[in-house]
Protein backbone atom coordinates (compact mmCIF):
# COMPACT_ATOMS: atom_id res chain seq x y z
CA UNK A 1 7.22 -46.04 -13.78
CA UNK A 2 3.59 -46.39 -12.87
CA UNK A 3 1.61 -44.42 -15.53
CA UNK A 4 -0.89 -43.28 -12.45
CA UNK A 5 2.30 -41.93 -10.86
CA UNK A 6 2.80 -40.14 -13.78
CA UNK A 7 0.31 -38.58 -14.84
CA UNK A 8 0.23 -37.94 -11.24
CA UNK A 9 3.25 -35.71 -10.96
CA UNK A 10 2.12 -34.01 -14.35
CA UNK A 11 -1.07 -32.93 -12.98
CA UNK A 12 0.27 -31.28 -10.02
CA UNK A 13 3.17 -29.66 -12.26
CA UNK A 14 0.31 -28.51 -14.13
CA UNK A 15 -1.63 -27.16 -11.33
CA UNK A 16 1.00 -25.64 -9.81
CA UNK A 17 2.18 -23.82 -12.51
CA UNK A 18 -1.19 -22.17 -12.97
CA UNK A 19 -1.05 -21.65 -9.27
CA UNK A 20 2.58 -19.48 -9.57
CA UNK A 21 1.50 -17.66 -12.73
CA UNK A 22 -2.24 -16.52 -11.47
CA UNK A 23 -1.44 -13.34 -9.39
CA UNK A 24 0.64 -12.49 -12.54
CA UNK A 25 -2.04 -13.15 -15.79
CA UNK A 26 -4.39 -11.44 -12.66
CA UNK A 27 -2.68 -8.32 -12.65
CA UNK A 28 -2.03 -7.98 -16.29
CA UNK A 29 -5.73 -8.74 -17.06
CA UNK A 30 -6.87 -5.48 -15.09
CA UNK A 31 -4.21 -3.32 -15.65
CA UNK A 32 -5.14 -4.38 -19.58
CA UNK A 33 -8.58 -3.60 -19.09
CA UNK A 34 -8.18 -0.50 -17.45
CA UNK A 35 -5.84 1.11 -19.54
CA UNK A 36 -8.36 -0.27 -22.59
CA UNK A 37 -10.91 1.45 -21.04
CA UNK A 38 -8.66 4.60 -20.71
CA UNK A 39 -7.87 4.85 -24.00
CA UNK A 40 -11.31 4.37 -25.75
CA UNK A 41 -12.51 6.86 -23.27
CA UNK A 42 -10.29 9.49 -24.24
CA UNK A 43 -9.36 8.08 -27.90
CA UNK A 44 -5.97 8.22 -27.20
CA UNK A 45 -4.30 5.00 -29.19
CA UNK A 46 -0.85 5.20 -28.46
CA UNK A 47 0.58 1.71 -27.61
CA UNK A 48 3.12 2.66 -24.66
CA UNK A 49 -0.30 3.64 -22.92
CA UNK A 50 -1.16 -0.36 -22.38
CA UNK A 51 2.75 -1.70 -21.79
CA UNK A 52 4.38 0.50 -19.50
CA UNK A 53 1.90 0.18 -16.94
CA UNK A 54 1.74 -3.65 -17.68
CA UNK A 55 5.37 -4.02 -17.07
CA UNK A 56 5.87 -1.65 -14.12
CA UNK A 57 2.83 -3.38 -12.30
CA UNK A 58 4.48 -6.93 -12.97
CA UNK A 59 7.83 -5.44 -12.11
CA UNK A 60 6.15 -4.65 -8.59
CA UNK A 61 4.14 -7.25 -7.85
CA UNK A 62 7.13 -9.59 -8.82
CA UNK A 63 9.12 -8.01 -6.05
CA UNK A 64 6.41 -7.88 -3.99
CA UNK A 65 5.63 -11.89 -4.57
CA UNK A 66 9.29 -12.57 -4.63
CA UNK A 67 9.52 -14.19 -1.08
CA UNK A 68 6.43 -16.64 -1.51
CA UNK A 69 7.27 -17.85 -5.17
CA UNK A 70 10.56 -18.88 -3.64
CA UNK A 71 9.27 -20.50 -0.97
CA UNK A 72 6.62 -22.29 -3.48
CA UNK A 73 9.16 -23.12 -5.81
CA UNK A 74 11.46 -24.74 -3.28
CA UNK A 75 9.04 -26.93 -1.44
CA UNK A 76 7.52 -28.12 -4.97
CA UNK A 77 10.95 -29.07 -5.80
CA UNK A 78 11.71 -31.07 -2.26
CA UNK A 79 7.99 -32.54 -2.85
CA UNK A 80 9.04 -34.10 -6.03
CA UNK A 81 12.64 -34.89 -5.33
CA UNK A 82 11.08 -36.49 -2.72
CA UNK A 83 8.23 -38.55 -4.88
CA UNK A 84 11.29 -39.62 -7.38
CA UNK A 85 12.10 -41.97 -4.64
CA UNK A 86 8.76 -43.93 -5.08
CA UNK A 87 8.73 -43.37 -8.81
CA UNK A 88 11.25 -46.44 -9.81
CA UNK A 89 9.37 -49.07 -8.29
């Protein structure tokens, strides 16, 4: 295997897994900030206050995003099933 090749394919598995996981870390960032601001607004420290609207939001937005990660996913995977070919020589 061609180290170029290689480091390559791990550079686009790299980017692509930040590109899969960004509407997610998005989501959890503001709902985090939000319900931070929330509770040092009303001084209300109760720690099901910053979860359960964490994991409800990513529960939606993972249904929501459901159709286009699995389209992602899939044509990643026939892209580098694809490259494997090319990778041998």
């Amino acid at each position: 295997m061609n180290p170029d090749l290689a480091i390559d394919l791990f550079k686009s598995t790299v980017v692509f897994a930040l590109y899969v996981v960004a509407p997610f870390l998005g989501v959890t960032l503001v709902i985090g900030l939000l319900s931070s601001i929330f509770q040092s607004v009303t001084s209300m420290n109760e720690q099901t206050l910053t979860f359960v609207p964490k994991l409800v939001a990513l529960a939606g937005l993972a249904m929501v995003l459901t159709p286009w990660l699995l389209r992602s996913l899939s044509e990643f995977a026939i892209a580098v099933l694809t490259r494997m070919g090319t990778l041998g020589h």
